[in-house]
PDB file of N, CA and C in Angstrom:
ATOM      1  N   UNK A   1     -63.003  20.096  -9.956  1.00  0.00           N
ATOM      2  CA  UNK A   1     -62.532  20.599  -8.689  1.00  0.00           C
ATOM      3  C   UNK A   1     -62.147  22.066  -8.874  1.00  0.00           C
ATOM      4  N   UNK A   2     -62.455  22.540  -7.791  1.00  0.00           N
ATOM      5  CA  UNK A   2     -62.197  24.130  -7.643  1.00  0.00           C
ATOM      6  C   UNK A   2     -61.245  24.726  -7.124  1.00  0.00           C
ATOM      7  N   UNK A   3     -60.293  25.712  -7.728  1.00  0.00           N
ATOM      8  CA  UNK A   3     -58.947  26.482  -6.617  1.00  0.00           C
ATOM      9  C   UNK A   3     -59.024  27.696  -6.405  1.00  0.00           C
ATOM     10  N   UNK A   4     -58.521  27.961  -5.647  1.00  0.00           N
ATOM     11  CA  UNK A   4     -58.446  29.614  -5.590  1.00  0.00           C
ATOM     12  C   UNK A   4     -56.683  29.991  -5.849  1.00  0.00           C
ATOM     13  N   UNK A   5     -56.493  31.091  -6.567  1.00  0.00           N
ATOM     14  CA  UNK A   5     -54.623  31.496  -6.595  1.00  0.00           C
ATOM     15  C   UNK A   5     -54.725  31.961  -5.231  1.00  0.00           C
ATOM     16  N   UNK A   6     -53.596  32.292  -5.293  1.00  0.00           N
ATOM     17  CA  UNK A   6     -52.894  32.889  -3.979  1.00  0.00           C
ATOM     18  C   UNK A   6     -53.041  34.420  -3.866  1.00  0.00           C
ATOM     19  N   UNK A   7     -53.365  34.900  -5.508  1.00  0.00           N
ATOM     20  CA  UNK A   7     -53.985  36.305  -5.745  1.00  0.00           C
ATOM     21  C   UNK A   7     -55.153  36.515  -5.842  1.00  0.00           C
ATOM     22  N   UNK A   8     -56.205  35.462  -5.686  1.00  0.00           N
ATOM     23  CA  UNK A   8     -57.395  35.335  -5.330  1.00  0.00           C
ATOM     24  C   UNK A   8     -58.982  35.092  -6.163  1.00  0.00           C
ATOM     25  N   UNK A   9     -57.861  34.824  -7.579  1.00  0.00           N
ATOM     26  CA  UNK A   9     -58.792  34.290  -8.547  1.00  0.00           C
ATOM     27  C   UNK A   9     -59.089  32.776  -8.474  1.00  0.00           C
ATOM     28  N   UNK A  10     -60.534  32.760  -8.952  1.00  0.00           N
ATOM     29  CA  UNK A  10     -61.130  31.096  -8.606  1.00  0.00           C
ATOM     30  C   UNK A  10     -61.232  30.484 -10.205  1.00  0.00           C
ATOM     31  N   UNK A  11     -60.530  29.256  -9.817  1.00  0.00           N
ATOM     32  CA  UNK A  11     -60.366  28.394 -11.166  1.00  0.00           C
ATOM     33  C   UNK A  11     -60.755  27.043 -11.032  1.00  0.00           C
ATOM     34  N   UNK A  12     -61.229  26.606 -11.975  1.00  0.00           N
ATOM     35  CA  UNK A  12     -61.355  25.391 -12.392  1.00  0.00           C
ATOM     36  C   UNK A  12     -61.053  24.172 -13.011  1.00  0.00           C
ATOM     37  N   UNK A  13     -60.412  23.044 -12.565  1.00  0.00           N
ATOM     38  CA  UNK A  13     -59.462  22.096 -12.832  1.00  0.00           C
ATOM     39  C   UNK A  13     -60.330  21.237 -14.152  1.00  0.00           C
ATOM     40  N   UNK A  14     -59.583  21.854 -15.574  1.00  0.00           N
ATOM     41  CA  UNK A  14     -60.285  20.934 -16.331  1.00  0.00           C
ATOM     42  C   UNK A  14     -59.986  19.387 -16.658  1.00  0.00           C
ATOM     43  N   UNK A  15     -58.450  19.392 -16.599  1.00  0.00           N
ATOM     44  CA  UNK A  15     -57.884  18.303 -17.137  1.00  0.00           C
ATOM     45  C   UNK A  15     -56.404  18.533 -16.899  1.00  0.00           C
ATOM     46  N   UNK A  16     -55.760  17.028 -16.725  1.00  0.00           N
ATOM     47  CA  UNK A  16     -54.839  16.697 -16.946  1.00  0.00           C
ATOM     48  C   UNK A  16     -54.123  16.371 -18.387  1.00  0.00           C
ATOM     49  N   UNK A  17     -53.159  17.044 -18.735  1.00  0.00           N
ATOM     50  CA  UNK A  17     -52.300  16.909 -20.023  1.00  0.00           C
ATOM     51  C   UNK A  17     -50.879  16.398 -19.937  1.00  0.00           C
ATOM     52  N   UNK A  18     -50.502  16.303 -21.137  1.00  0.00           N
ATOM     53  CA  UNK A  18     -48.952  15.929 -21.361  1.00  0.00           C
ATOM     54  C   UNK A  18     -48.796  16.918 -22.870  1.00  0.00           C
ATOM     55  N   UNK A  19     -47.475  17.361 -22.303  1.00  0.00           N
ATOM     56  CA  UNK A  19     -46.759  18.293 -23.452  1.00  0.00           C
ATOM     57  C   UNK A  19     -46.004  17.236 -24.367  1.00  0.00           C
ATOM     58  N   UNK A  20     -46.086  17.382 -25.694  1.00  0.00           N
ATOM     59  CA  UNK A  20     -45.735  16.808 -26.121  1.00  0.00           C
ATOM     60  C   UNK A  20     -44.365  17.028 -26.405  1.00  0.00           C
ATOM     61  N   UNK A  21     -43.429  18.195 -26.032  1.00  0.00           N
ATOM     62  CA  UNK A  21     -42.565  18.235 -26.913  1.00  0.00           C
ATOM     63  C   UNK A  21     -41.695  17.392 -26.138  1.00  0.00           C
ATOM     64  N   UNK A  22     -41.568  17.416 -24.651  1.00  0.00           N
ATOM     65  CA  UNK A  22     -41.030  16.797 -23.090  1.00  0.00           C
ATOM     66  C   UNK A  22     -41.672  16.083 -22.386  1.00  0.00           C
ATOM     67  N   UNK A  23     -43.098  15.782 -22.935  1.00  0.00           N
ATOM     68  CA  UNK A  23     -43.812  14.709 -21.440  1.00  0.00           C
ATOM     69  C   UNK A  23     -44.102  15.129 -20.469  1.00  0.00           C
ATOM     70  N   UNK A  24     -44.134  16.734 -20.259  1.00  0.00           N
ATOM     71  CA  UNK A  24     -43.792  17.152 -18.838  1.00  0.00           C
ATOM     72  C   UNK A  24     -45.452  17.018 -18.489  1.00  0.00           C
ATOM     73  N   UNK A  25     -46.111  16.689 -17.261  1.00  0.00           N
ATOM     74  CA  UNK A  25     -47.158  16.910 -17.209  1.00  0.00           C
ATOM     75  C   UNK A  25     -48.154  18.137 -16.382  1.00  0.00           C
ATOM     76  N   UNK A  26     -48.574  18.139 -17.293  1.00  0.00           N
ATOM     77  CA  UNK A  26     -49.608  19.911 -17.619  1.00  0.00           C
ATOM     78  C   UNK A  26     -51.088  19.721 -17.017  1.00  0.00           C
ATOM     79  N   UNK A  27     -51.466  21.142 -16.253  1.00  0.00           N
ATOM     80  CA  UNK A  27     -52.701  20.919 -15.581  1.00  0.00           C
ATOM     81  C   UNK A  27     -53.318  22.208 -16.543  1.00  0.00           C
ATOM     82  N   UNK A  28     -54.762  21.516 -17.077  1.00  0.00           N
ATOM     83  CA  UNK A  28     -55.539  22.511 -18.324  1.00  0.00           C
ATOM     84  C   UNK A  28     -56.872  23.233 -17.051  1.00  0.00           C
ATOM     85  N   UNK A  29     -56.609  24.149 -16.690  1.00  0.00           N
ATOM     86  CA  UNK A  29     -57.569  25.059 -16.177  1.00  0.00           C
ATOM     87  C   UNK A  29     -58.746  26.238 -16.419  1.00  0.00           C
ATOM     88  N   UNK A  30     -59.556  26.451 -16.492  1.00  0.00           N
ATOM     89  CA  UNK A  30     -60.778  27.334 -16.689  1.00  0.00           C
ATOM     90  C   UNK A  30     -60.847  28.578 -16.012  1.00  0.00           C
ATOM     91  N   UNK A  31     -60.504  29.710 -16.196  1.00  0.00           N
ATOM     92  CA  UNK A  31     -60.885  31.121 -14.976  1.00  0.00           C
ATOM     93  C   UNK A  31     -62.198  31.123 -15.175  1.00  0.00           C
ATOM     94  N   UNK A  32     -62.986  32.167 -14.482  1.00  0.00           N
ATOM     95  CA  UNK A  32     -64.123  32.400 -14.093  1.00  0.00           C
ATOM     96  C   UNK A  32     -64.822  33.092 -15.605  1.00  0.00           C
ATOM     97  N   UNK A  33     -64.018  33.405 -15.901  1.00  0.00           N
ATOM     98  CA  UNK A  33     -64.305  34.747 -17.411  1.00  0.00           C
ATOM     99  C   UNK A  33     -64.439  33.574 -18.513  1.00  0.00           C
ATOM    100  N   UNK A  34     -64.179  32.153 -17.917  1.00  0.00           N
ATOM    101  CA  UNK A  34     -64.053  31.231 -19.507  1.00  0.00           C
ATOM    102  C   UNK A  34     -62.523  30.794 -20.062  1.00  0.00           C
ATOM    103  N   UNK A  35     -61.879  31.706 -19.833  1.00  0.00           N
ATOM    104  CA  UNK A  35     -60.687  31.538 -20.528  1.00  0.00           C
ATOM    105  C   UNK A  35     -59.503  29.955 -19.666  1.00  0.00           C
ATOM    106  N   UNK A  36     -59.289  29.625 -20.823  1.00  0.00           N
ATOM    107  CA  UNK A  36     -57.722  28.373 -20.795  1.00  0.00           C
ATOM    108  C   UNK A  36     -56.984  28.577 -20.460  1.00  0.00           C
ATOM    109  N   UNK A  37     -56.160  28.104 -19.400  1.00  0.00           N
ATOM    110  CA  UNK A  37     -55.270  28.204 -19.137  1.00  0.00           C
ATOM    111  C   UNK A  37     -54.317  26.975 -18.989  1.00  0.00           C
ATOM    112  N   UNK A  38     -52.998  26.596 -19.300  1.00  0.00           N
ATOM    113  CA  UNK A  38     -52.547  25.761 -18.791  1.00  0.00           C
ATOM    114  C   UNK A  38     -51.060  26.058 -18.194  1.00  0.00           C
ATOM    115  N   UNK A  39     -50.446  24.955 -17.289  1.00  0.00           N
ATOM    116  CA  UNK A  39     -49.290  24.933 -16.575  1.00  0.00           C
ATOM    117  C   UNK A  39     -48.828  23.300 -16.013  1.00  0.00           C
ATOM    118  N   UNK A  40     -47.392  23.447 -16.024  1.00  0.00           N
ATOM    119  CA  UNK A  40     -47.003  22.372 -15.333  1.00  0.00           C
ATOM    120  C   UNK A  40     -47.339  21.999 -14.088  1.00  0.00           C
ATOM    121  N   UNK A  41     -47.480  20.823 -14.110  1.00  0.00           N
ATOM    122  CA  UNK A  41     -48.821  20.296 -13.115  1.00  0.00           C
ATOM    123  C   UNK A  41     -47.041  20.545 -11.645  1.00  0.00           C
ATOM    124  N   UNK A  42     -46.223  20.323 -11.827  1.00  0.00           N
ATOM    125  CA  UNK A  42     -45.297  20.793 -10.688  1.00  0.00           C
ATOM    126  C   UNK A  42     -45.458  21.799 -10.294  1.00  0.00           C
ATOM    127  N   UNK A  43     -45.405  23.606 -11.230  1.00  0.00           N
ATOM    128  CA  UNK A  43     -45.443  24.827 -10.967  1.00  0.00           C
ATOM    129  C   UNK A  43     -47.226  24.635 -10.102  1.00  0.00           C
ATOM    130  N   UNK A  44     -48.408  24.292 -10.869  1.00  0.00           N
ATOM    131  CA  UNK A  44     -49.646  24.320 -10.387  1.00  0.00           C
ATOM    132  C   UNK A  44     -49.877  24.076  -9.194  1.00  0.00           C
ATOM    133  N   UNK A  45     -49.340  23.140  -8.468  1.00  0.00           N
ATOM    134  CA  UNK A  45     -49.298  22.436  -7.380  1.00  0.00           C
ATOM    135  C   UNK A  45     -48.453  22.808  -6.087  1.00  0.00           C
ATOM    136  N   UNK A  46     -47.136  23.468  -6.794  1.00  0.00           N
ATOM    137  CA  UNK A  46     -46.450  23.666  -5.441  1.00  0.00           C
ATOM    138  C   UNK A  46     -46.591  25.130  -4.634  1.00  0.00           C
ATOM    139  N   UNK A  47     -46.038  25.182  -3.904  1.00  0.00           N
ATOM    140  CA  UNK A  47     -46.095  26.136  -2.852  1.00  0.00           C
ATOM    141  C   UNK A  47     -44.915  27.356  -2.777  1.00  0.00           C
ATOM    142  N   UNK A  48     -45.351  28.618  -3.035  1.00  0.00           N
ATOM    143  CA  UNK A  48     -44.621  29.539  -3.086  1.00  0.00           C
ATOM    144  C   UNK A  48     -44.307  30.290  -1.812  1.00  0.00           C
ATOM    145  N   UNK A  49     -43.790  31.695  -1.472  1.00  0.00           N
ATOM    146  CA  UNK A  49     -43.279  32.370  -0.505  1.00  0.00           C
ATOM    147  C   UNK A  49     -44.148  33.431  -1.090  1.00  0.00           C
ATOM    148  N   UNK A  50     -44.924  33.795   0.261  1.00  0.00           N
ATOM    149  CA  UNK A  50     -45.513  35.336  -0.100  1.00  0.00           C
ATOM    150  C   UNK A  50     -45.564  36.017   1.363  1.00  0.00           C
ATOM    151  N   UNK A  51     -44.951  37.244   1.354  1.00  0.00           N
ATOM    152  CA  UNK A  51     -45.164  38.303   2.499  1.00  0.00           C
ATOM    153  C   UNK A  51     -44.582  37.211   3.782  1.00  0.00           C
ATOM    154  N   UNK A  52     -43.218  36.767   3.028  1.00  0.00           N
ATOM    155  CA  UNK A  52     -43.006  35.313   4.509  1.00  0.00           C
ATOM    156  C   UNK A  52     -43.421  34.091   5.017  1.00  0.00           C
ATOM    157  N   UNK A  53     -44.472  33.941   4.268  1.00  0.00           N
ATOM    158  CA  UNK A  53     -45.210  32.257   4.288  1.00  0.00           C
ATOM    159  C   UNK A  53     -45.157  31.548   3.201  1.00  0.00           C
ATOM    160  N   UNK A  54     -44.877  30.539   3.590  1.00  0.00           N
ATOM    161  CA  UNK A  54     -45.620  29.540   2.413  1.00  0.00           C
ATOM    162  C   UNK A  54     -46.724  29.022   2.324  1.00  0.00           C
ATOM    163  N   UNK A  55     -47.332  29.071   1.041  1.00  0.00           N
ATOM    164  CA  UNK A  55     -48.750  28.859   0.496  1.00  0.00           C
ATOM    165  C   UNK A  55     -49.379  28.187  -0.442  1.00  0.00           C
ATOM    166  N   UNK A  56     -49.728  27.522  -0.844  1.00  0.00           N
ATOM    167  CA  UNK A  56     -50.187  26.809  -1.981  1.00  0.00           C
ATOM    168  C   UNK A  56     -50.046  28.471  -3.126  1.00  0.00           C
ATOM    169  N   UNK A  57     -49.937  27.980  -4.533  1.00  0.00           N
ATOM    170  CA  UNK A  57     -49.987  28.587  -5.499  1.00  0.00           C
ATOM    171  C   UNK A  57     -51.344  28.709  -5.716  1.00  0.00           C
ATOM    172  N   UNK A  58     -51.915  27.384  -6.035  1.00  0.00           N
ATOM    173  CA  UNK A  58     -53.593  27.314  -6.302  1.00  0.00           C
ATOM    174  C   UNK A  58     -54.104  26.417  -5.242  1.00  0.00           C
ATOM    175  N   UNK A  59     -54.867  26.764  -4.132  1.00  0.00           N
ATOM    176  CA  UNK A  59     -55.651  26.178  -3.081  1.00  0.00           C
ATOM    177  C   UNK A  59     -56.722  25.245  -3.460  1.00  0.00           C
ATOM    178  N   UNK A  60     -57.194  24.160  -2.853  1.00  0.00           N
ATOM    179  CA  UNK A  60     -58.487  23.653  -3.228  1.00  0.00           C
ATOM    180  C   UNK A  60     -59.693  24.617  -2.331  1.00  0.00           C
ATOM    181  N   UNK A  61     -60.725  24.795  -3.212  1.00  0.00           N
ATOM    182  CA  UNK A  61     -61.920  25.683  -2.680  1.00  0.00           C
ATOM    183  C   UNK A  61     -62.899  24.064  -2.362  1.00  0.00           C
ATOM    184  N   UNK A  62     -62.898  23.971  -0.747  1.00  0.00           N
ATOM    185  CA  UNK A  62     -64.230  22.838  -0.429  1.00  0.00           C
ATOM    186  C   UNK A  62     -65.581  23.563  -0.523  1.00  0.00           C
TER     187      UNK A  62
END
């Protein structure tokens, strides 16, 4: 599945993880350039404040 940030880079949902040191669970992502990325699947998912709205952080691209 595909996202776009909110700054307008398009990424790619590789996988779901777990951190081991806390359990917390981690979303493993792909940028366009190749490169890994990962984040807590809470931060990945939720919705920030920009210029007064709220927005998804990372959007789904249909």
């Amino acid at each position: 599945m595909r996202f776009r940030h909110y700054k307008g880079g398009e990424y790619e949902l590789v996988c779901e993880a777990t951190m081991e040191a806390d359990l917390t669970p981690l979303i493993v992502y792909r940028a366009a350039n190749g490169s890994i990325w990962c984040r807590p699947r809470a931060v990945f998912f939720e919705e920030i404040e920009v210029d007064g709205k709220r927005v998804p952080r990372f959007a789904p691209i249909e």
